[in-house]
C-alpha atoms as a PDB file:
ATOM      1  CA  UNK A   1       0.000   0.000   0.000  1.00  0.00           C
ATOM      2  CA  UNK A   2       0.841   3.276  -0.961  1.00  0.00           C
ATOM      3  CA  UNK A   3       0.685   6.685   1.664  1.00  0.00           C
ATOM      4  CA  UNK A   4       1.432  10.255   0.981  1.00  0.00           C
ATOM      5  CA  UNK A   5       1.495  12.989   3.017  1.00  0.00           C
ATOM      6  CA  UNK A   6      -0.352  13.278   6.041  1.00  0.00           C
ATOM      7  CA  UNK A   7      -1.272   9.293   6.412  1.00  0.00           C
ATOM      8  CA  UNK A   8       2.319   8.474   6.533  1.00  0.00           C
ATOM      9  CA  UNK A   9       4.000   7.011   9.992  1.00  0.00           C
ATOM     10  CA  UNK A  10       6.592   9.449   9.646  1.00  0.00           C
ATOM     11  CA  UNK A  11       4.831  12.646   9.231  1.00  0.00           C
ATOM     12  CA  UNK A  12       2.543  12.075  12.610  1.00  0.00           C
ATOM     13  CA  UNK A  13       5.233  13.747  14.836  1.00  0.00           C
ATOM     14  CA  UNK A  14       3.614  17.196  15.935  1.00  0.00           C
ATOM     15  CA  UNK A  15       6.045  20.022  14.092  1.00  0.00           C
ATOM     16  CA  UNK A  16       5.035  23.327  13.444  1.00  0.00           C
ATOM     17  CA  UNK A  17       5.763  25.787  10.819  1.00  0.00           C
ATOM     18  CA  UNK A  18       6.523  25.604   6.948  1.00  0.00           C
ATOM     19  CA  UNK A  19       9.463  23.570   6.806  1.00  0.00           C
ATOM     20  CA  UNK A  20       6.916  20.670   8.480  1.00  0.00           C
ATOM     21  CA  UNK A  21       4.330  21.954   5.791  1.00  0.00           C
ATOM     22  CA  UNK A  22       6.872  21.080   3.266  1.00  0.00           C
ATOM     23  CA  UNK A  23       7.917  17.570   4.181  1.00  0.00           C
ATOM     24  CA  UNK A  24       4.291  16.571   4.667  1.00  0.00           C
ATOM     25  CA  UNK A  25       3.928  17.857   0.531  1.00  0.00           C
ATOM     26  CA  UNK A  26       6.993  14.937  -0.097  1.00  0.00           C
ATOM     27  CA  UNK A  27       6.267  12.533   2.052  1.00  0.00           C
ATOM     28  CA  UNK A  28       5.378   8.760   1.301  1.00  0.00           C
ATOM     29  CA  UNK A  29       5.359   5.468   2.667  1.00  0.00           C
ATOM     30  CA  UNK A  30       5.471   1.984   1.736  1.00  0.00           C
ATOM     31  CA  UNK A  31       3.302  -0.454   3.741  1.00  0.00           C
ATOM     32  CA  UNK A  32       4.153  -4.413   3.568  1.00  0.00           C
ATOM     33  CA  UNK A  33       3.701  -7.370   5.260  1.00  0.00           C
ATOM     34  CA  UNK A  34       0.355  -7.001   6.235  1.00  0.00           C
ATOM     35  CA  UNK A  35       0.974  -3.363   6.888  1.00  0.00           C
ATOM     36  CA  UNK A  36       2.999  -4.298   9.902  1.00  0.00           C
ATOM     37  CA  UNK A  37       6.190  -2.749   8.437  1.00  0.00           C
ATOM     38  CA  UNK A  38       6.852   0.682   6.057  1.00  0.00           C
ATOM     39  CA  UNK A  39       9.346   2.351   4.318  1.00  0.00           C
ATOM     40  CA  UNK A  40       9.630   5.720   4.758  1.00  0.00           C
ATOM     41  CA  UNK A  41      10.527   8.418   1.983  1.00  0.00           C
ATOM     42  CA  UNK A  42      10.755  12.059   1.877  1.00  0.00           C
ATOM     43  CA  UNK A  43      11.429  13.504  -1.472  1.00  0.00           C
ATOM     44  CA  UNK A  44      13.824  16.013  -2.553  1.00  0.00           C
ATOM     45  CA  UNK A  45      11.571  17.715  -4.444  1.00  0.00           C
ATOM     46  CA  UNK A  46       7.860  18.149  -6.178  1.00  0.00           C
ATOM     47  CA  UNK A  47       9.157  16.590  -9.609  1.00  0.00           C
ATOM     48  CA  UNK A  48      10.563  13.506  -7.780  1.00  0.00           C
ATOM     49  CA  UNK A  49       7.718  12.996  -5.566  1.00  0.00           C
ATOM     50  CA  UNK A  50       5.294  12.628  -8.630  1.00  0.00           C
ATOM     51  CA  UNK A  51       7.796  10.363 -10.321  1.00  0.00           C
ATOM     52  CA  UNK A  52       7.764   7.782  -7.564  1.00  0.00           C
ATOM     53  CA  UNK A  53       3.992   8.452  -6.376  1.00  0.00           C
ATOM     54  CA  UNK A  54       3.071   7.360 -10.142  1.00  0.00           C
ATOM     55  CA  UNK A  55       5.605   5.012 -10.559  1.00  0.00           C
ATOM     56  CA  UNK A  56       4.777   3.299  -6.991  1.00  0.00           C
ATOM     57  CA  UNK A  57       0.687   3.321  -8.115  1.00  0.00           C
ATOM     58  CA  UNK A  58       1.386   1.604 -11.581  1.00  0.00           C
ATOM     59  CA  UNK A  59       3.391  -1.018  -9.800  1.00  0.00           C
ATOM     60  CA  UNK A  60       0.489  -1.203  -7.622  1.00  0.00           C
ATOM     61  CA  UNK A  61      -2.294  -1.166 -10.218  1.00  0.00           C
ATOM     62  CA  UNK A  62      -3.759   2.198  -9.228  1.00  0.00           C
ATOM     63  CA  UNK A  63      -4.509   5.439 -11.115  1.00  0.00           C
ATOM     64  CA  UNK A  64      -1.658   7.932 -11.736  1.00  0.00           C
ATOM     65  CA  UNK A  65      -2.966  10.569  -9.517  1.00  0.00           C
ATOM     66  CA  UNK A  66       0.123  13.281  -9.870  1.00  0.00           C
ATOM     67  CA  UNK A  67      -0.838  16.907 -10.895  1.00  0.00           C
ATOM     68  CA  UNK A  68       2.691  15.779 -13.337  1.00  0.00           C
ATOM     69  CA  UNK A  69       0.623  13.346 -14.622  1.00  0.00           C
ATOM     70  CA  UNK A  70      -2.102  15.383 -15.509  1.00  0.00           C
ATOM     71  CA  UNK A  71       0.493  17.782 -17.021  1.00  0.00           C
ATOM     72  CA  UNK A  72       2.118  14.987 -19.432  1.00  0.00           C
ATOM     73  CA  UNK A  73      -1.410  14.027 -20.261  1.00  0.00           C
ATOM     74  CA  UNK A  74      -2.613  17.805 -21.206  1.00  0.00           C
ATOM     75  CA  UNK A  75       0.949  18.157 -23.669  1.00  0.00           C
ATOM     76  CA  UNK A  76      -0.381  14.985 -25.455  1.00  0.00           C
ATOM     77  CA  UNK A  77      -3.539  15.884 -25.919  1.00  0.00           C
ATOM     78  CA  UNK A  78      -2.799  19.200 -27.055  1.00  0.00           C
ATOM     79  CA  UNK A  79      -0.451  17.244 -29.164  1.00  0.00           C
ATOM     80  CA  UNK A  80      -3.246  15.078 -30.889  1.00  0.00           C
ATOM     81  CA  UNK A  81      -5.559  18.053 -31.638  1.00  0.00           C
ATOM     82  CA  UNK A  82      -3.117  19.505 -33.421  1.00  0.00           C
ATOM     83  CA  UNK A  83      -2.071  16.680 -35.479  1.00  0.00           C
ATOM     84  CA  UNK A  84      -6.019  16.169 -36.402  1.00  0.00           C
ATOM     85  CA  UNK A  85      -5.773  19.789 -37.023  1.00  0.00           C
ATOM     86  CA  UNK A  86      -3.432  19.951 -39.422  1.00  0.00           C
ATOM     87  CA  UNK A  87      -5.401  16.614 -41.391  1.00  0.00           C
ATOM     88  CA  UNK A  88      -8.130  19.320 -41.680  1.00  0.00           C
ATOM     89  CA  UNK A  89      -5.734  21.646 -43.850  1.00  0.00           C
ATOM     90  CA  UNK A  90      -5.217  19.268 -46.536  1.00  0.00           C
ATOM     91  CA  UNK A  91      -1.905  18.350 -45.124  1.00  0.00           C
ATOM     92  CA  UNK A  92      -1.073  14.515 -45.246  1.00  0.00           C
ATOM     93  CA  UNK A  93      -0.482  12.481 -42.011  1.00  0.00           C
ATOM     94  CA  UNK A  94       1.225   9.385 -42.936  1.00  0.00           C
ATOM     95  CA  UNK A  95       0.015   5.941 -41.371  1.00  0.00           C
ATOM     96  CA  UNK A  96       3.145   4.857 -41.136  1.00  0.00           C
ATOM     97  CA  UNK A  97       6.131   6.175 -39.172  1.00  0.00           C
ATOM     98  CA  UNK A  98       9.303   6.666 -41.487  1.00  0.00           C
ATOM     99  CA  UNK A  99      11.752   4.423 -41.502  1.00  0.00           C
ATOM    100  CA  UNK A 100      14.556   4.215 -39.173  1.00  0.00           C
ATOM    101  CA  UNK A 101      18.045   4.602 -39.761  1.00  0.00           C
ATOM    102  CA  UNK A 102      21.047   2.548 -39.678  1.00  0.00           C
ATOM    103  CA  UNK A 103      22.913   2.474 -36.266  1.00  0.00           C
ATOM    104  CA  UNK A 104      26.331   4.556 -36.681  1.00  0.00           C
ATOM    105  CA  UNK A 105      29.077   2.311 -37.560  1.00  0.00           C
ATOM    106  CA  UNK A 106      30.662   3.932 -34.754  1.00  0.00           C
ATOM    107  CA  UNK A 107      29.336   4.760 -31.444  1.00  0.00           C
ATOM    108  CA  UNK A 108      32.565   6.487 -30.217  1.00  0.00           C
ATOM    109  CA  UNK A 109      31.099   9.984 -29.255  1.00  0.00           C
ATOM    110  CA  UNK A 110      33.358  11.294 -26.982  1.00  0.00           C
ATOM    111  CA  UNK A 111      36.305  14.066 -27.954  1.00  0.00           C
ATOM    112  CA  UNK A 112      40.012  13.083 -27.006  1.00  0.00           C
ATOM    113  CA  UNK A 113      41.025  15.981 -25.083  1.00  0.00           C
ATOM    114  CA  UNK A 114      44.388  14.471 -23.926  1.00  0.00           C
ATOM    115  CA  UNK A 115      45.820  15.699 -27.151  1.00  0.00           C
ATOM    116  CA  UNK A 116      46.716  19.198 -26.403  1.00  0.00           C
ATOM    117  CA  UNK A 117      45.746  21.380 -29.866  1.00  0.00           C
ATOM    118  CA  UNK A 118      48.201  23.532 -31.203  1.00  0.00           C
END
């Protein structure tokens, strides 16, 4: 089971004040074994919270709930409409994707700067 913010065993302490307010926004716990045990988490920040959150309620079969989430889904969206959008102005949408090029025969990306230039 999944907890986040408040519910969590490690946010029940009574702290005042805003850096308490704070933790309690990126806190989360992990309940197992019959909820006898939990992991404890505080995030470093808003951007990994949602990461895990999500991550932690996939693994767990649950709805995404992460205003992130909603985020990514609004950019796709958007994304869609304007891809049916632009079928509506007589522009072509292929059905397939092109194709995809040949791996480089060499992957070695990475300048030699031992070699002092002259």
């Amino acid at each position: 089971m999944l907890l986040v913010g408040k519910e969590c065993p490690h946010t029940k302490e009574k702290s005042s004040g805003k850096q308490n307010k704070d933790v309690l926004e990126l806190a989360f716990s992990i309940v197992y074994d019959m909820e006898e045990y939990c992991l404890n988490f505080i995030a470093p920040n808003r951007y990994e919270f949602c990461l895990w959150t999500d991550g932690l309620n996939v693994l767990l079969g649950k709805e995404m709930m992460s205003e992130r989430t909603q985020t990514d889904l609004d950019v796709l969206l958007s994304m869609e409409l304007k891809l049916r959008l632009l079928d509506l102005e007589n522009i072509s949408i292929p059905d397939t994707p092109p194709p995809v090029p040949k791996p480089p025969s060499n992957l070695n990306f990475c300048y030699d700067f031992s070699h002092a230039e002259q």
